[in-house]
N, C-alpha and C. Protein backbone atom coordinates (compact mmCIF):
# COMPACT_ATOMS: atom_id res chain seq x y z
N UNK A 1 53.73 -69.64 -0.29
CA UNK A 1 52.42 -70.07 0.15
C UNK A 1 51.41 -69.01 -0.27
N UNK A 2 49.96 -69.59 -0.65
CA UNK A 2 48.96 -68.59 -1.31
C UNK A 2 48.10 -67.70 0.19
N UNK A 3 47.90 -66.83 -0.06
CA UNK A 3 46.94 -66.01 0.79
C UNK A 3 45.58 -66.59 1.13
N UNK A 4 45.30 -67.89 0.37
CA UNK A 4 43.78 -68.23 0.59
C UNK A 4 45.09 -70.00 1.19
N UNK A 5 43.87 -70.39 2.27
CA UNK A 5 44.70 -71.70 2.88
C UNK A 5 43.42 -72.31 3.13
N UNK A 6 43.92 -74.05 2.90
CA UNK A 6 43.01 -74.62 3.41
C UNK A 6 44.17 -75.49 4.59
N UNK A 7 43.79 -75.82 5.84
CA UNK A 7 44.75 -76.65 6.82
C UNK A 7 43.92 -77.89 6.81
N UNK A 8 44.67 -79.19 7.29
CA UNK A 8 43.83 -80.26 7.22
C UNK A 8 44.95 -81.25 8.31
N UNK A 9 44.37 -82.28 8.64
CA UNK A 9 45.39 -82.89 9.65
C UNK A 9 46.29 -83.84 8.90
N UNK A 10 45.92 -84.74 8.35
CA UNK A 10 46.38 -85.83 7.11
C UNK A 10 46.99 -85.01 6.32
N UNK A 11 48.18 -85.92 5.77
CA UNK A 11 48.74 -85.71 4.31
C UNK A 11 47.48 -86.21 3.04
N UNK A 12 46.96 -86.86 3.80
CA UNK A 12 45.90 -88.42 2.84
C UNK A 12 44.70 -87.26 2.61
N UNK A 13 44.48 -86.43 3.62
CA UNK A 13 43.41 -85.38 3.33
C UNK A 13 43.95 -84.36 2.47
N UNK A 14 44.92 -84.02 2.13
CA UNK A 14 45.55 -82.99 1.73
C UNK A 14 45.34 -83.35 0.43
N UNK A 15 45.86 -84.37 -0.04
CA UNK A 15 45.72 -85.58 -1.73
C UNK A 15 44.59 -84.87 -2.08
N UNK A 16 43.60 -85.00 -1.31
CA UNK A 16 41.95 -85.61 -1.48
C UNK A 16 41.91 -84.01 -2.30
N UNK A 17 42.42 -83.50 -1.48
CA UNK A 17 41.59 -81.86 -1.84
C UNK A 17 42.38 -81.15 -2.79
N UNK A 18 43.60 -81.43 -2.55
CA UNK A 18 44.90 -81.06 -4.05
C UNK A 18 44.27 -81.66 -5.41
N UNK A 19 43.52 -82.70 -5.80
CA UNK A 19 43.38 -83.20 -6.63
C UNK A 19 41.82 -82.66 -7.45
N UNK A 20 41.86 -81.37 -6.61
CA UNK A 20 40.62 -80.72 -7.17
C UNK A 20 40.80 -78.99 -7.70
N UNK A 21 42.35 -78.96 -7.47
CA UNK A 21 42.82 -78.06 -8.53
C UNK A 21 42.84 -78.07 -9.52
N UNK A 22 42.93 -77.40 -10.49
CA UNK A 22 42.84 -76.90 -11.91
C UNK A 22 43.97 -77.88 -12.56
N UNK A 23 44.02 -78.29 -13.52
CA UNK A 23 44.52 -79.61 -14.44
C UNK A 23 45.79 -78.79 -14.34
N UNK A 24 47.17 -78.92 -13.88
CA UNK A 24 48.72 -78.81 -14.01
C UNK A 24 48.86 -77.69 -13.29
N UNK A 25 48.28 -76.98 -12.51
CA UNK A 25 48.24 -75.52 -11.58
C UNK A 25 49.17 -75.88 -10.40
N UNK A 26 49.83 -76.74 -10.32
CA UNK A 26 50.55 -77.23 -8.88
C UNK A 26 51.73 -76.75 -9.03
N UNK A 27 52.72 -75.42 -8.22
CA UNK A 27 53.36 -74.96 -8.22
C UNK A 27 54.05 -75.19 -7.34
N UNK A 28 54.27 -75.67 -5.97
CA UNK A 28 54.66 -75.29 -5.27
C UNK A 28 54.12 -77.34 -3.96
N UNK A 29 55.12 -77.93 -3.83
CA UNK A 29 55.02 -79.06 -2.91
C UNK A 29 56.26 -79.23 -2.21
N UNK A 30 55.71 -79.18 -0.78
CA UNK A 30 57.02 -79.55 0.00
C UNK A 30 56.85 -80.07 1.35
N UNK A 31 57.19 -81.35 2.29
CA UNK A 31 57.02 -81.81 3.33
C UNK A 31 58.27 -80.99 4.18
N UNK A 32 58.21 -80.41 4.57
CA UNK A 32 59.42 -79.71 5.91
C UNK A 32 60.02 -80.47 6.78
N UNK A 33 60.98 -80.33 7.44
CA UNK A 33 61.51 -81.27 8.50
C UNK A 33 60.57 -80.75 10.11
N UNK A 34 59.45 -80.15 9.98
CA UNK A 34 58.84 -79.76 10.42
C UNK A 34 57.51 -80.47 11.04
N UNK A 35 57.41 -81.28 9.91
CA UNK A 35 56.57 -82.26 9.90
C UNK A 35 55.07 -81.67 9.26
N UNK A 36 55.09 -80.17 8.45
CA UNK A 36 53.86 -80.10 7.51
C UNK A 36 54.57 -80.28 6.35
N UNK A 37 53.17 -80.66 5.45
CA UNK A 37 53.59 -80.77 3.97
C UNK A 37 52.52 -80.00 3.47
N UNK A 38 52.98 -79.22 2.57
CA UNK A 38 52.17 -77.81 1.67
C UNK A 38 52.43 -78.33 0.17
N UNK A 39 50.67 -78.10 -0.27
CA UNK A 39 50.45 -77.90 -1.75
C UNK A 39 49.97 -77.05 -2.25
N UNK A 40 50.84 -75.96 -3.29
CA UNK A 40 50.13 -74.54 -3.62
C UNK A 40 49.70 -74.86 -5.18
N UNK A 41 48.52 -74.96 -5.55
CA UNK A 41 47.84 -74.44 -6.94
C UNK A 41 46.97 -73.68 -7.22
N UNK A 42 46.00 -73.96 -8.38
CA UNK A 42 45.05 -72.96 -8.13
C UNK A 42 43.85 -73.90 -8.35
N UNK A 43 42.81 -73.09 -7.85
CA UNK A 43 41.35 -73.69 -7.64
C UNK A 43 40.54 -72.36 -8.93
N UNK A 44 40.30 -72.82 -9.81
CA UNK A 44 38.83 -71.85 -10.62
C UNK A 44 40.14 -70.76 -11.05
N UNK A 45 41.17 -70.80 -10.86
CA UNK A 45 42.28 -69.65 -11.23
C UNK A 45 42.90 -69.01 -10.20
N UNK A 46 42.36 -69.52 -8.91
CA UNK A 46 42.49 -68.75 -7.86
C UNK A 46 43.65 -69.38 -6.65
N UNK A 47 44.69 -68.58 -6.66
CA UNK A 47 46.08 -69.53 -5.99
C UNK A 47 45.85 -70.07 -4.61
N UNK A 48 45.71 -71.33 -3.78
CA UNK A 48 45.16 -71.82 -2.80
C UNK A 48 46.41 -73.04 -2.62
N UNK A 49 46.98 -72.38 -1.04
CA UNK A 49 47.86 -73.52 -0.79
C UNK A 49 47.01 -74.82 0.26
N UNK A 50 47.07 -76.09 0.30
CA UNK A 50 46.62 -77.29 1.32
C UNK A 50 48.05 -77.24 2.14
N UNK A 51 47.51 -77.14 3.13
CA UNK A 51 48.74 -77.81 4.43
C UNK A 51 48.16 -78.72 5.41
N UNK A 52 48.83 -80.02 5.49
CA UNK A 52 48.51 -80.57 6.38
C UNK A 52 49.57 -80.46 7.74
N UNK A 53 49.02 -80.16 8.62
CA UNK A 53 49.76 -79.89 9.76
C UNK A 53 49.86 -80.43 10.93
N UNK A 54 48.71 -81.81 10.99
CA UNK A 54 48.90 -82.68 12.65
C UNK A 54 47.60 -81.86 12.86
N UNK A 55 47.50 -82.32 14.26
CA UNK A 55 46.02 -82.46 14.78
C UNK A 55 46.18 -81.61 16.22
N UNK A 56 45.35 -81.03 16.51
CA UNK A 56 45.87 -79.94 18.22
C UNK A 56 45.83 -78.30 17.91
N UNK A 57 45.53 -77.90 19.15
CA UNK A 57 45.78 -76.55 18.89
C UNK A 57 46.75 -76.05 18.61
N UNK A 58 47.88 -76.56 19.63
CA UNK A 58 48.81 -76.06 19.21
C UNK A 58 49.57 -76.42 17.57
N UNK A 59 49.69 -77.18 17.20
CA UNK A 59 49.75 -77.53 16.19
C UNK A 59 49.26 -75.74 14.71
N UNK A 60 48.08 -75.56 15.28
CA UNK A 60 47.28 -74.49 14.32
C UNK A 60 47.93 -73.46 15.03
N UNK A 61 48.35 -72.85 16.21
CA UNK A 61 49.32 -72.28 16.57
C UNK A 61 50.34 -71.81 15.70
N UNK A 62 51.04 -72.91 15.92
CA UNK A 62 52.95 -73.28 14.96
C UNK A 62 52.81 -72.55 14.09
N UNK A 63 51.29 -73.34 12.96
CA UNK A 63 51.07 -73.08 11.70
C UNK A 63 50.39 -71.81 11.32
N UNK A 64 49.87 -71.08 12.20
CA UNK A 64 49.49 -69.51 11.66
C UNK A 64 50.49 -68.58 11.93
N UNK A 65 51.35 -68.79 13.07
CA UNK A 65 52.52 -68.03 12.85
C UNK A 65 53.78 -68.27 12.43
N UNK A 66 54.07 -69.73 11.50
CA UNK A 66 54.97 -69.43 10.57
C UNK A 66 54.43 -69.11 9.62
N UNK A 67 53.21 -69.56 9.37
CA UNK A 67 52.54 -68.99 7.45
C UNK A 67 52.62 -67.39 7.80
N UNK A 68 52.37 -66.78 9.01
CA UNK A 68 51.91 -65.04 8.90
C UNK A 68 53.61 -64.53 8.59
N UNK A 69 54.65 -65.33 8.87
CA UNK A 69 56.07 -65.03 8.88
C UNK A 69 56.53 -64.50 7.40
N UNK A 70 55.47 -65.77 6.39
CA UNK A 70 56.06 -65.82 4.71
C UNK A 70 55.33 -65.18 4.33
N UNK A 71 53.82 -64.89 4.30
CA UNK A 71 52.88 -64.71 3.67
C UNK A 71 52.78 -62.91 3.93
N UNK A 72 52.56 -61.71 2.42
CA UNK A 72 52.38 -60.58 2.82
C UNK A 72 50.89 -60.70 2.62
N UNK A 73 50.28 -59.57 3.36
CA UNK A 73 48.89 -58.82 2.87
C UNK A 73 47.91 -60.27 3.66
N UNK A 74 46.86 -59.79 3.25
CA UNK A 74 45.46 -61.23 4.30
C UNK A 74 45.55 -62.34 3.90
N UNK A 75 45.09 -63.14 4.92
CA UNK A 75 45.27 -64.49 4.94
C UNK A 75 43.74 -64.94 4.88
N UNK A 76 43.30 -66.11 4.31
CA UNK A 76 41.67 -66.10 4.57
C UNK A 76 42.43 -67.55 5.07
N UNK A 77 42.18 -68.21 5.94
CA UNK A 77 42.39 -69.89 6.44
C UNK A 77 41.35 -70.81 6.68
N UNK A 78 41.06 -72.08 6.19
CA UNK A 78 39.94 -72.56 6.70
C UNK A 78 40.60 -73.54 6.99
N UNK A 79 40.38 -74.43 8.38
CA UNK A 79 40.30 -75.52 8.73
C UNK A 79 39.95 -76.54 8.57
N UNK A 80 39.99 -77.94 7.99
CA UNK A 80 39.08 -78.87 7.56
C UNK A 80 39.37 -80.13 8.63
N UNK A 81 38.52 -80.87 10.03
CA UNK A 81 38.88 -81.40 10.27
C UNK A 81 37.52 -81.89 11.70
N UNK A 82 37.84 -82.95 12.07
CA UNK A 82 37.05 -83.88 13.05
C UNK A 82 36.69 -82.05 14.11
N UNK A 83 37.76 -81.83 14.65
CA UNK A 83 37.26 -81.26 15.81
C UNK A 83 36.91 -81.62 17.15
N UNK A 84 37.00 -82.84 17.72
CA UNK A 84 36.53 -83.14 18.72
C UNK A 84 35.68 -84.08 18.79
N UNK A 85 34.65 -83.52 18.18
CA UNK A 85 33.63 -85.01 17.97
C UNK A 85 32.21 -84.30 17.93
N UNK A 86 31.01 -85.14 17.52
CA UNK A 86 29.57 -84.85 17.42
C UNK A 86 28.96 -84.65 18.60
N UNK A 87 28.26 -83.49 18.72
CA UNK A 87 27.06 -83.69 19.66
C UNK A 87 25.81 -83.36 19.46
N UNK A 88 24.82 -83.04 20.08
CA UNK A 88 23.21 -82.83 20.08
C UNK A 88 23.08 -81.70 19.27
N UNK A 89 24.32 -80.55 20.02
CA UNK A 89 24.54 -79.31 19.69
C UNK A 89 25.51 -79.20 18.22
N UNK A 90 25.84 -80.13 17.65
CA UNK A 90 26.85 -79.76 16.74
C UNK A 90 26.69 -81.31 15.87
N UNK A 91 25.23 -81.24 15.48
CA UNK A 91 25.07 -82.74 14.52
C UNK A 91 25.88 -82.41 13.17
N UNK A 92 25.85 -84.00 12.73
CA UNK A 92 26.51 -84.26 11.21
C UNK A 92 26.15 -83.03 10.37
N UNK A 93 27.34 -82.83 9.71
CA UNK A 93 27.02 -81.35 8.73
C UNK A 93 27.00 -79.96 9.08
N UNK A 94 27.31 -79.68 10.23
CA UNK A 94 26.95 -78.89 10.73
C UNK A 94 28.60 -77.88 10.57
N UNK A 95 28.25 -76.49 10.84
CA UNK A 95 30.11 -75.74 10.70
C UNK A 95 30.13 -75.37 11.82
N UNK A 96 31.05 -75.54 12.60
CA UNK A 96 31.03 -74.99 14.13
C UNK A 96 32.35 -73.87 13.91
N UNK A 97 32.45 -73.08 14.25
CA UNK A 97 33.48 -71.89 14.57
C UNK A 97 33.76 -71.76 15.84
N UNK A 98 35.11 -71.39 16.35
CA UNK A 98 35.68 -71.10 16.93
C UNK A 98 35.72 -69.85 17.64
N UNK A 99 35.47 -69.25 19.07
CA UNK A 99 35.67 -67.80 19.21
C UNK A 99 36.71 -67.48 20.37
């Protein structure tokens, strides 16, 4: 798995965003009996695995401490996903973070 991650809940989201790697850069695909499925290529040259992992905290749990298990040196992770839902405070477009 690459040091730069994107997580996503869908396999169907995972497609979406794998298919914006670099033309034949796909090294690395595998669904686990785990129930994530990981795609490692590269983006601009730059090695970036997609995991889709289910939906929940815990879920992002599971998944930062088995990736911190394989993975040496920093991790950058971004999340791509609903979150909960829209409000007044957190309209369309908007990046909400976590603290």
């Amino acid at each position: 798995m690459a040091n730069r991650i994107i997580t996503v809940g869908a396999p169907s989201r995972l497609e979406k965003i794998a298919k914006h790697f670099d033309e034949n850069s796909i090294s690395f695909r595998h669904t686990s009996s785990r129930g994530f499925t990981c795609v490692t290529g590269t983006y601009k040259g730059v090695a970036i695995s997609v995991v889709a992992i289910g939906m929940g905290i815990p879920m992002m749990d599971f998944f930062v401490r088995e990736s911190r298990a394989v993975i040496d040196g920093p991790m950058a992770v971004i999340r791509f996903g609903t979150c909960g839902g829209l409000s007044k405070l957190a309209p369309t477009g908007s990046i909400v973070v976590s603290r």
